[in-house]
C-alpha atoms as a PDB file:
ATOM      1  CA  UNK A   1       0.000   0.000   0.000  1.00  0.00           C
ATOM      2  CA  UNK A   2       1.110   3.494  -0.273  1.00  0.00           C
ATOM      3  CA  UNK A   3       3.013   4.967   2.609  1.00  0.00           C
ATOM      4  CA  UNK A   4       2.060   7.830   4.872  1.00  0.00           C
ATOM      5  CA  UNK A   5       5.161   9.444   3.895  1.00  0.00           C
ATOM      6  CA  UNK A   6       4.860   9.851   0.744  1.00  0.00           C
ATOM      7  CA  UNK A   7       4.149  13.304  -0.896  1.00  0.00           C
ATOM      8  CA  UNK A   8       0.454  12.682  -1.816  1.00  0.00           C
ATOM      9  CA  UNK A   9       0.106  12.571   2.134  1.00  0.00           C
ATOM     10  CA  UNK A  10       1.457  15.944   2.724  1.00  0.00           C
ATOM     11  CA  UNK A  11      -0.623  17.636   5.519  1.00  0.00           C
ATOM     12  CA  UNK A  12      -0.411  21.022   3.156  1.00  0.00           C
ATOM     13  CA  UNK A  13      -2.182  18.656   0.190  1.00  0.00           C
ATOM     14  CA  UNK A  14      -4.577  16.859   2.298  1.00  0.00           C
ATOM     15  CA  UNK A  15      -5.793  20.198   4.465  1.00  0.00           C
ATOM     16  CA  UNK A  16      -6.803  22.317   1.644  1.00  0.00           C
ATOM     17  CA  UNK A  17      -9.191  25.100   0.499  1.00  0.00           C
ATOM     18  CA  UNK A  18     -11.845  22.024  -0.997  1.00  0.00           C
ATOM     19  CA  UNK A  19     -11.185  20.006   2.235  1.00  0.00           C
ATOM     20  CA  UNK A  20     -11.878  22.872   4.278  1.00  0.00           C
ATOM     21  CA  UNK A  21     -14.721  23.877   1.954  1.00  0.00           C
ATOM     22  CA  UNK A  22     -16.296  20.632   3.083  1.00  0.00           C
ATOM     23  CA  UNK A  23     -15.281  20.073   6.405  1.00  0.00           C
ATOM     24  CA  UNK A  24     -17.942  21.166   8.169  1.00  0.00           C
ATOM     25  CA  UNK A  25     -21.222  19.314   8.223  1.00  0.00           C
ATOM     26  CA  UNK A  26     -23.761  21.558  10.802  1.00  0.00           C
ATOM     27  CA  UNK A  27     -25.691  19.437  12.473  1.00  0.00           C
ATOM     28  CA  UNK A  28     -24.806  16.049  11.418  1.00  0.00           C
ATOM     29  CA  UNK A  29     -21.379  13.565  12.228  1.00  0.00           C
ATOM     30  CA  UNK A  30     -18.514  15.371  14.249  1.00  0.00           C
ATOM     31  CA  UNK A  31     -20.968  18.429  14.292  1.00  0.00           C
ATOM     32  CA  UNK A  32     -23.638  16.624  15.727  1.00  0.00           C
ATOM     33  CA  UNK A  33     -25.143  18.131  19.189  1.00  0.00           C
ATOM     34  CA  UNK A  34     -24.791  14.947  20.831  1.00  0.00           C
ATOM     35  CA  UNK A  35     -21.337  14.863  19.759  1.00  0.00           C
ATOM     36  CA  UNK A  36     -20.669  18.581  20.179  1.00  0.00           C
ATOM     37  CA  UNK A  37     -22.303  19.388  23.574  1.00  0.00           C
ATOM     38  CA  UNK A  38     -20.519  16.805  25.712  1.00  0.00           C
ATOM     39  CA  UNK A  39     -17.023  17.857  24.279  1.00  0.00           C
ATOM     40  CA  UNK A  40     -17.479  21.626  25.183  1.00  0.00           C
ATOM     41  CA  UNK A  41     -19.326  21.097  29.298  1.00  0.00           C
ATOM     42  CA  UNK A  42     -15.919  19.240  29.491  1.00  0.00           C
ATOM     43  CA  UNK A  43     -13.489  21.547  28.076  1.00  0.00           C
ATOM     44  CA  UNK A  44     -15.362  24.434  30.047  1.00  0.00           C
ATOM     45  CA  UNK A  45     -15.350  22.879  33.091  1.00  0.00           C
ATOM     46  CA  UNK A  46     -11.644  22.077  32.451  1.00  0.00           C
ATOM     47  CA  UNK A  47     -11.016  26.034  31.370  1.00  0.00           C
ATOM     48  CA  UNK A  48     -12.049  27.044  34.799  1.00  0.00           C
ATOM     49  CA  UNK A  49     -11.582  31.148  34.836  1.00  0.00           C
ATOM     50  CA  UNK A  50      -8.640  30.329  32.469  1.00  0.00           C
ATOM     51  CA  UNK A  51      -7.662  30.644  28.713  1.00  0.00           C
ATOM     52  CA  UNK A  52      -7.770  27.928  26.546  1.00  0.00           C
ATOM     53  CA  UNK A  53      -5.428  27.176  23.865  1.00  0.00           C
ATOM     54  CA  UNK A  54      -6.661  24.495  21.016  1.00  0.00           C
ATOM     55  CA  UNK A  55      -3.671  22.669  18.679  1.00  0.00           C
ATOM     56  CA  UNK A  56      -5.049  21.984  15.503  1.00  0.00           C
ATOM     57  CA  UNK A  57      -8.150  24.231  15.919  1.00  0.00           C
ATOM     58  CA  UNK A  58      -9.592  23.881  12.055  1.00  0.00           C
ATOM     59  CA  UNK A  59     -12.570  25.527  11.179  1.00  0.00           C
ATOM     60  CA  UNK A  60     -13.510  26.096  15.114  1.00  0.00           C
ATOM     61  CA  UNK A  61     -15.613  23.405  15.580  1.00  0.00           C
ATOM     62  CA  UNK A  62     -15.250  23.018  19.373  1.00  0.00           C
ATOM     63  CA  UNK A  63     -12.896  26.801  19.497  1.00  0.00           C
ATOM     64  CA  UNK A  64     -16.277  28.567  18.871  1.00  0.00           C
ATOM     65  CA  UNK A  65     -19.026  27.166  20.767  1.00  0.00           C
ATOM     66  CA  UNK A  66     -16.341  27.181  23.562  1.00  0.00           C
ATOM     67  CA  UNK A  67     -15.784  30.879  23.209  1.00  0.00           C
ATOM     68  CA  UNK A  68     -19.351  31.479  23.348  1.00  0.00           C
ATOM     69  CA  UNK A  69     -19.298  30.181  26.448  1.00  0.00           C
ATOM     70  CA  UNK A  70     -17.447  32.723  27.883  1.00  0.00           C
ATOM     71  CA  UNK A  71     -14.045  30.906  26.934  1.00  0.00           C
ATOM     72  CA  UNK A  72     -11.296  32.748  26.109  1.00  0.00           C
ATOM     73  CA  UNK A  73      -9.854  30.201  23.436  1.00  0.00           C
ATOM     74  CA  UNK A  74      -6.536  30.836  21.240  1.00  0.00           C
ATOM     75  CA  UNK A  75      -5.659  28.326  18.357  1.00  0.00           C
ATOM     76  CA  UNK A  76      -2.956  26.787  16.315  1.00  0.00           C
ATOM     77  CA  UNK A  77      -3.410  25.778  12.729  1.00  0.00           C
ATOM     78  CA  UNK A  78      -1.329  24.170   9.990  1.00  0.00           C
ATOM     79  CA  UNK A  79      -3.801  24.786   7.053  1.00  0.00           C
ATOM     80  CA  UNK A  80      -4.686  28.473   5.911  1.00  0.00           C
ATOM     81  CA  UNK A  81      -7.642  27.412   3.717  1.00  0.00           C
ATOM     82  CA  UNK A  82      -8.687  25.775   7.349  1.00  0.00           C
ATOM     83  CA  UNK A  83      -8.291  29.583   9.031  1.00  0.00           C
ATOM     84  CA  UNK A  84     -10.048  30.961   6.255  1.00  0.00           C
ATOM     85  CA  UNK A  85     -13.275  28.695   6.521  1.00  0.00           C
ATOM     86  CA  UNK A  86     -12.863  29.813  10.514  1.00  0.00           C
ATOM     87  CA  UNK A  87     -12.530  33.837   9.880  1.00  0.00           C
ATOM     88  CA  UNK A  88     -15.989  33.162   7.883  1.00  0.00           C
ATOM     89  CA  UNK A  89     -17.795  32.545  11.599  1.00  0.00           C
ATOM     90  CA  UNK A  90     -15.414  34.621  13.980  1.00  0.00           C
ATOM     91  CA  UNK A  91     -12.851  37.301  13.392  1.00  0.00           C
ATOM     92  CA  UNK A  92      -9.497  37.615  14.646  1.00  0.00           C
ATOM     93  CA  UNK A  93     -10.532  39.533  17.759  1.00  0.00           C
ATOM     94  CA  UNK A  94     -12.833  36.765  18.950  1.00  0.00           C
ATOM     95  CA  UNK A  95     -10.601  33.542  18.494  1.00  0.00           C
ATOM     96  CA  UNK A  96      -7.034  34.706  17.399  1.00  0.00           C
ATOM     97  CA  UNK A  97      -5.102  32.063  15.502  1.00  0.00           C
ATOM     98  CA  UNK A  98      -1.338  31.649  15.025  1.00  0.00           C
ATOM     99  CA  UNK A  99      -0.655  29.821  11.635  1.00  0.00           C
ATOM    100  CA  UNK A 100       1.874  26.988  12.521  1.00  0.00           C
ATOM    101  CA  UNK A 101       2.575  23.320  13.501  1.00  0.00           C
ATOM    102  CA  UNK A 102       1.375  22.476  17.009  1.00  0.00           C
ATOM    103  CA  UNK A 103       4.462  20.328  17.933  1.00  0.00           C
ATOM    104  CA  UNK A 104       6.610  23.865  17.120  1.00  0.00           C
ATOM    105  CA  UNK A 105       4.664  26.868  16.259  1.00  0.00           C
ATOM    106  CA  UNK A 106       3.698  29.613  20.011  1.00  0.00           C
ATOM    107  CA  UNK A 107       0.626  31.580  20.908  1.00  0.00           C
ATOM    108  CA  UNK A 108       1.381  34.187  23.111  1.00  0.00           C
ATOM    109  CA  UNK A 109       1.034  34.373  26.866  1.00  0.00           C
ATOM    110  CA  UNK A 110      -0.117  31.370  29.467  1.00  0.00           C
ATOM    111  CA  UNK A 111      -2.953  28.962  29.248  1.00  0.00           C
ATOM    112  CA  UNK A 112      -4.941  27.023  32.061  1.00  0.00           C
ATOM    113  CA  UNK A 113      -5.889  24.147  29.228  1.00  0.00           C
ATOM    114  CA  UNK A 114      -4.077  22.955  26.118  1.00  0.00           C
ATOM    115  CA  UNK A 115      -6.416  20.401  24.520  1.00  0.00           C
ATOM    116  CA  UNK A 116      -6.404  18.626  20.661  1.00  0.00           C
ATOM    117  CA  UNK A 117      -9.581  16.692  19.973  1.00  0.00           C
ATOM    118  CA  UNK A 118     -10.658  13.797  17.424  1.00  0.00           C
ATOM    119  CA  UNK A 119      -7.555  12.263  16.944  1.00  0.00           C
ATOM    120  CA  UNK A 120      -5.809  14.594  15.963  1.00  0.00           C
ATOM    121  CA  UNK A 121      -2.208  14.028  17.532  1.00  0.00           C
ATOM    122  CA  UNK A 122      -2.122  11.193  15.289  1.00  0.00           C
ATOM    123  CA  UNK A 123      -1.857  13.560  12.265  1.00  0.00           C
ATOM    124  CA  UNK A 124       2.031  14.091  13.342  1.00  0.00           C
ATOM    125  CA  UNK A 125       3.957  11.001  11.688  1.00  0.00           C
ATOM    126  CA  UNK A 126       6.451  10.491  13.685  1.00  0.00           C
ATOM    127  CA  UNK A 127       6.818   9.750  17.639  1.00  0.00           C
ATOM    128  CA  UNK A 128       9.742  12.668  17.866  1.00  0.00           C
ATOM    129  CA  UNK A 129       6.717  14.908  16.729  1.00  0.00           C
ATOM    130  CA  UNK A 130       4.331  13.488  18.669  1.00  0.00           C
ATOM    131  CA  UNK A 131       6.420  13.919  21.860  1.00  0.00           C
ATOM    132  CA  UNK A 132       7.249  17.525  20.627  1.00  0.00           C
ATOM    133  CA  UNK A 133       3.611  18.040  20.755  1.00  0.00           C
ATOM    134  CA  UNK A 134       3.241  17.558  24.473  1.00  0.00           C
ATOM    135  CA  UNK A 135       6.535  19.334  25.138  1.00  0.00           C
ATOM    136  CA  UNK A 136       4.817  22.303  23.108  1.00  0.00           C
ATOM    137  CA  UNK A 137       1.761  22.072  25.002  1.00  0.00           C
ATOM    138  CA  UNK A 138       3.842  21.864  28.325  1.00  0.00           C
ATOM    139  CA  UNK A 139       5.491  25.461  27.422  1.00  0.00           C
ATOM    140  CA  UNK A 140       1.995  26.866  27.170  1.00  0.00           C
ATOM    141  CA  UNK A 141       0.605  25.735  30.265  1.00  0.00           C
ATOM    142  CA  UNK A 142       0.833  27.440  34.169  1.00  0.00           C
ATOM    143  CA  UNK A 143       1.530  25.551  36.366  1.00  0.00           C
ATOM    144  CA  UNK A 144      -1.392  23.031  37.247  1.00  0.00           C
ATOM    145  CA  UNK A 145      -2.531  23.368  33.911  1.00  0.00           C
ATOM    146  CA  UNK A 146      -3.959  20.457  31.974  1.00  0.00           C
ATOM    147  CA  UNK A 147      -3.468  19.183  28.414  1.00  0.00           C
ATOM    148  CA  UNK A 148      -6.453  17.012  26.951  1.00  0.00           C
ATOM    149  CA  UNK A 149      -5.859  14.819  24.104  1.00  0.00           C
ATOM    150  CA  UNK A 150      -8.964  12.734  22.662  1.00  0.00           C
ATOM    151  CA  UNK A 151      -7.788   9.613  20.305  1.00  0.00           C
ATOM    152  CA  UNK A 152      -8.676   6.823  19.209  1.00  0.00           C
ATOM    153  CA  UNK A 153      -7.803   3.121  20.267  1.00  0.00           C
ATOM    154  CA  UNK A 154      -5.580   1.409  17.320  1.00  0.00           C
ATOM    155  CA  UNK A 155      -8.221  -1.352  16.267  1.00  0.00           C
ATOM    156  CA  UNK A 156      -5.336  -3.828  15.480  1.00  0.00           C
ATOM    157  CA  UNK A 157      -7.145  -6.801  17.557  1.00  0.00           C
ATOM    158  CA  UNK A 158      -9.790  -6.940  13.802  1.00  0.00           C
ATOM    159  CA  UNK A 159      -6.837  -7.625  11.902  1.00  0.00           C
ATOM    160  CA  UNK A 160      -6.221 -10.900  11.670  1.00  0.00           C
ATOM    161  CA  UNK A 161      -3.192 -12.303   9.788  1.00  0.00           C
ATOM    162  CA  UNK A 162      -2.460 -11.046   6.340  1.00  0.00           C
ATOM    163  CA  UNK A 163      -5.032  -9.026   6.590  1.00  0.00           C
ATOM    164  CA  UNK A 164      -4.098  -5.360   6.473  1.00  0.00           C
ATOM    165  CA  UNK A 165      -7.727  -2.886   6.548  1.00  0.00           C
ATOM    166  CA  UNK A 166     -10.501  -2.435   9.072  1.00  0.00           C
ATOM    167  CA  UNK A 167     -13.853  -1.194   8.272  1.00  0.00           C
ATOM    168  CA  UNK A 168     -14.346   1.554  10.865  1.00  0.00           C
ATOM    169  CA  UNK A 169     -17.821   2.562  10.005  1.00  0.00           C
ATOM    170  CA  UNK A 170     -20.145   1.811   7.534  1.00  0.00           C
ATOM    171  CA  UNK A 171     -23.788   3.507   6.881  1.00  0.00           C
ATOM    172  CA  UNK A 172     -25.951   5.088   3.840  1.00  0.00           C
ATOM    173  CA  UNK A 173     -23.689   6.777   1.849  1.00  0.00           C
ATOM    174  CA  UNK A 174     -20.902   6.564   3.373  1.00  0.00           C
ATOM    175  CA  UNK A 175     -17.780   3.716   4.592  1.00  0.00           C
ATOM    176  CA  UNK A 176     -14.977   4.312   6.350  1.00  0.00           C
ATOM    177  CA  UNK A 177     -12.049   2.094   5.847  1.00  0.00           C
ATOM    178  CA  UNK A 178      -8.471   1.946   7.615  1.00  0.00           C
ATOM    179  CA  UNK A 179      -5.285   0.325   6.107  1.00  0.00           C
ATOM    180  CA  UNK A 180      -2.343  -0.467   8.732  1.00  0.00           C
ATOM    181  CA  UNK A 181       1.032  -0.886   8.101  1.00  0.00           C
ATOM    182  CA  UNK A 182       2.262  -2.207  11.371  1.00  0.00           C
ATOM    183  CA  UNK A 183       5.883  -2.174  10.929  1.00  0.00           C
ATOM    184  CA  UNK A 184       5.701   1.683  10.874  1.00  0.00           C
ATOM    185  CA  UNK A 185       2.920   2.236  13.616  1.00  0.00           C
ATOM    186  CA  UNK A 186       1.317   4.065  10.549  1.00  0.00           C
ATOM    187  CA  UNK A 187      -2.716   4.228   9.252  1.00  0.00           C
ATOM    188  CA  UNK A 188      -4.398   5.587   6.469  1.00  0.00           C
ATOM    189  CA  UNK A 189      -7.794   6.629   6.363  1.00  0.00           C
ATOM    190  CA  UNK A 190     -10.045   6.378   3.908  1.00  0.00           C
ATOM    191  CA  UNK A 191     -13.525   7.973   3.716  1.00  0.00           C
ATOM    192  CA  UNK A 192     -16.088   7.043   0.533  1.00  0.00           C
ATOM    193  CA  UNK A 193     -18.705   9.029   0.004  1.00  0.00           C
ATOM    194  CA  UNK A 194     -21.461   8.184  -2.323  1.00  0.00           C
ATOM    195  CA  UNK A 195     -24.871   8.430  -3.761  1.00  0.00           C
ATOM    196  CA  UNK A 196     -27.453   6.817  -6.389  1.00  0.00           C
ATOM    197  CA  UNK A 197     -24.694   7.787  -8.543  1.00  0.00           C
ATOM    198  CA  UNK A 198     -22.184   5.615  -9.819  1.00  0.00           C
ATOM    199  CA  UNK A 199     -19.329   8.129  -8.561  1.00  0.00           C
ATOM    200  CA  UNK A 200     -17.777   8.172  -5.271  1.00  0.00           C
ATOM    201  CA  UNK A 201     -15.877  10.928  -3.840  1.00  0.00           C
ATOM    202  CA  UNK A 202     -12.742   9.915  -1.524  1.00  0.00           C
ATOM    203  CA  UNK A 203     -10.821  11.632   1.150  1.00  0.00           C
ATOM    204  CA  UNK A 204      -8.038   9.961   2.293  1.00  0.00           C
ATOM    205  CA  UNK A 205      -5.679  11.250   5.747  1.00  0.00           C
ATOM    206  CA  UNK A 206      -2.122   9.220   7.404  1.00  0.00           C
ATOM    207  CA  UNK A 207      -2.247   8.962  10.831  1.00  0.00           C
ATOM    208  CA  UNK A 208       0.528   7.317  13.547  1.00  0.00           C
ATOM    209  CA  UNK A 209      -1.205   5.647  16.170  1.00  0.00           C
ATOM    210  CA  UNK A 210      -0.341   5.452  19.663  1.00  0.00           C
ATOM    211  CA  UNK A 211      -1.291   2.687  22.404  1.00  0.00           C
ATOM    212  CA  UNK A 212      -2.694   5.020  25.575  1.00  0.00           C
ATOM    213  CA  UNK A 213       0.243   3.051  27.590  1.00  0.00           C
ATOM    214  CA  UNK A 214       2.641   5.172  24.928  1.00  0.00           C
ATOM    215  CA  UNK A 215       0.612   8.108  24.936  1.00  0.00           C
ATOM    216  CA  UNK A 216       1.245   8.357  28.997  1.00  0.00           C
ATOM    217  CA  UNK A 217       4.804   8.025  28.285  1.00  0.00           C
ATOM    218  CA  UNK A 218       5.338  10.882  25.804  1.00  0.00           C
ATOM    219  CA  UNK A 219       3.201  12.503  28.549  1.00  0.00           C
ATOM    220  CA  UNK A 220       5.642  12.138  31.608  1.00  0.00           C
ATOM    221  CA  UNK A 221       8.899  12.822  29.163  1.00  0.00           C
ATOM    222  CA  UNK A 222       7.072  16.446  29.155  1.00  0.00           C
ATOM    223  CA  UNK A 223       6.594  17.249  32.678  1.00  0.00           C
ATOM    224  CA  UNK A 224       2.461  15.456  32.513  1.00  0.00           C
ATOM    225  CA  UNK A 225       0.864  13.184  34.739  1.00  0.00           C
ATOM    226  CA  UNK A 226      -2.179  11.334  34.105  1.00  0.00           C
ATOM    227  CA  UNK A 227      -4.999  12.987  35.833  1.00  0.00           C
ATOM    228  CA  UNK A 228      -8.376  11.185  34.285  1.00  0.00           C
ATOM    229  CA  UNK A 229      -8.833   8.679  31.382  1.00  0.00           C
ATOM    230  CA  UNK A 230     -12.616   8.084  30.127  1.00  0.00           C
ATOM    231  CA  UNK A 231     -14.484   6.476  27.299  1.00  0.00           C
ATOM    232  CA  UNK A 232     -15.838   9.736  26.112  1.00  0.00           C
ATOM    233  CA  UNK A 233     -16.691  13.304  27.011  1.00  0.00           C
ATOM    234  CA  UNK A 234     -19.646  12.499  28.883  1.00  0.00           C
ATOM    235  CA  UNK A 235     -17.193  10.450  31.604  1.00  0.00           C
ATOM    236  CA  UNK A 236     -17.828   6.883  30.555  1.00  0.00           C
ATOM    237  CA  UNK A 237     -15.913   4.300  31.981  1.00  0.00           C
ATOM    238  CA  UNK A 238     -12.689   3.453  29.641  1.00  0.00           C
ATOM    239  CA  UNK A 239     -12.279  -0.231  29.484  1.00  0.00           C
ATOM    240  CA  UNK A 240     -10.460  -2.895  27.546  1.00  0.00           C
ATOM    241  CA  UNK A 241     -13.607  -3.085  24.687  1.00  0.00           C
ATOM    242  CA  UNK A 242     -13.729   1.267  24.308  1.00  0.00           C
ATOM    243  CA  UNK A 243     -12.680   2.279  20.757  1.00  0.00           C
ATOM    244  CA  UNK A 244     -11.488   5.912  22.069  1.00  0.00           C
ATOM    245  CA  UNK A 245     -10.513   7.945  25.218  1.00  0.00           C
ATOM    246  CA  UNK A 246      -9.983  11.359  26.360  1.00  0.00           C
ATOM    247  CA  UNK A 247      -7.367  11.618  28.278  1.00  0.00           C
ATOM    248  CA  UNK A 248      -6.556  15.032  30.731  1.00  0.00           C
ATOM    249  CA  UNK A 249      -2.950  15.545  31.694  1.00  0.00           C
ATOM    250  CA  UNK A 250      -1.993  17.612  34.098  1.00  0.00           C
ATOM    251  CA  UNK A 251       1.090  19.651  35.230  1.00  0.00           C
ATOM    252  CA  UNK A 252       2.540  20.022  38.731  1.00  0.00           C
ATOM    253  CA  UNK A 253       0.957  23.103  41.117  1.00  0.00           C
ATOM    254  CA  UNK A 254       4.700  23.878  41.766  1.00  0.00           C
ATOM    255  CA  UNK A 255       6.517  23.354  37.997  1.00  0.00           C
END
């Protein structure tokens, strides 16, 4: 299969202006209240009286409905067609945005809560830049402050041997499909989208997935320490059969 690290798997490529065109779907999938709702209580009640920074903040999916909570909420962002699709909702005096990579890139001043949500630590390829992640979200935090990472769990207990893709989801319209190359820790996703037609449209995205055990790790080699591990926003219980966690780090009160 094609590597993740080849040049059709750029982040620049895959992040641009028709991805972000289409990115957002009000109301329905990611965007989904039930989805939504449960991921912003959290990240409010996380926020405190504090500002909140968000790595990878896209089109401000979470970033705004958090700020109209009364959030003050700063962002990252790789893609500038991703910005773009943002600055059509808020301007740059409601959520400013710093256009860089969130394992490197800085937002000015200090942050109660650093948090990147659905999965999207596994966009960085490598484990250096994974680790470099938390390290950058370590700088940003005050003391006591908390970094939340949601992610999913590698499904590599479906693939038996020789066998190298999962289906991840699969409803009208629409199948989801993951191929693993193990060696590398690497997956690619691959999302078809179809109708009555006999066309399909296909977005594809590399990811390097990380076991939660490995996840803690890169956590305490920045200064972190564990705080909470659920199923999901709402607080379920995270267990050996849950396909996805969030998990809240936390810095020491006297760092």
């Amino acid at each position: 299969m094609t590597g993740a690290g080849e040049p059709e798997y750029a982040q620049e490529r895959i992040w641009d202006a028709e991805t972000a065109r289409l990115y957002d779907t009000p109301g329905t999938g990611m965007f989904a209240s039930e989805v939504l709702e449960p991921t912003v209580d959290r990240l409010a009640e996380l926020a405190g009286d504090g500002q909140a920074l968000e790595f990878a903040i896209g089109t401000g999916r979470v970033a705004v409905p958090l700020a109209e909570r009364g959030v003050l909420v700063t962002g990252i962002e790789l893609s500038t067609p991703m910005i773009e699709q943002l600055r059509t909702k808020v301007d740059e005096a409601a959520i400013p945005v710093i256009n860089g990579d969130m394992a490197t890139a800085s937002a000015p001043g200090k942050y109660s809560l650093v948090y990147l949500v659905f999965n999207t630590i596994s966009n960085l390829l490598t484990q250096a830049e994974q680790v470099a992640c938390f390290r950058n979200a370590a700088r940003h935090l005050e003391p006591g402050g908390r970094f939340v990472i949601e992610l999913w769990v590698p499904e590599l207990r479906k693939l038996p041997p020789g066998q190298q893709a999962t289906v991840f989801t699969a409803e009208p319209g629409y199948i989801g499909l993951d191929t693993y190359d193990v060696l590398r820790q690497l997956v690619v996703s691959h999302h078809f989208r179809f109708d009555e037609s006999r066309q399909a449209q296909l977005f594809r995205s590399p990811h390097r997935y990380i076991w939660p055990a490995e996840l803690d790790l890169m956590a305490k080699l920045a200064g972190f320490e564990l705080e909470t591990r659920h199923a999901d926003w709402a607080g379920a219980d995270f267990t050996a059969e849950s396909r996805s966690h969030v998990s809240v780090y936390r810095l020491p009160q006297d760092r």
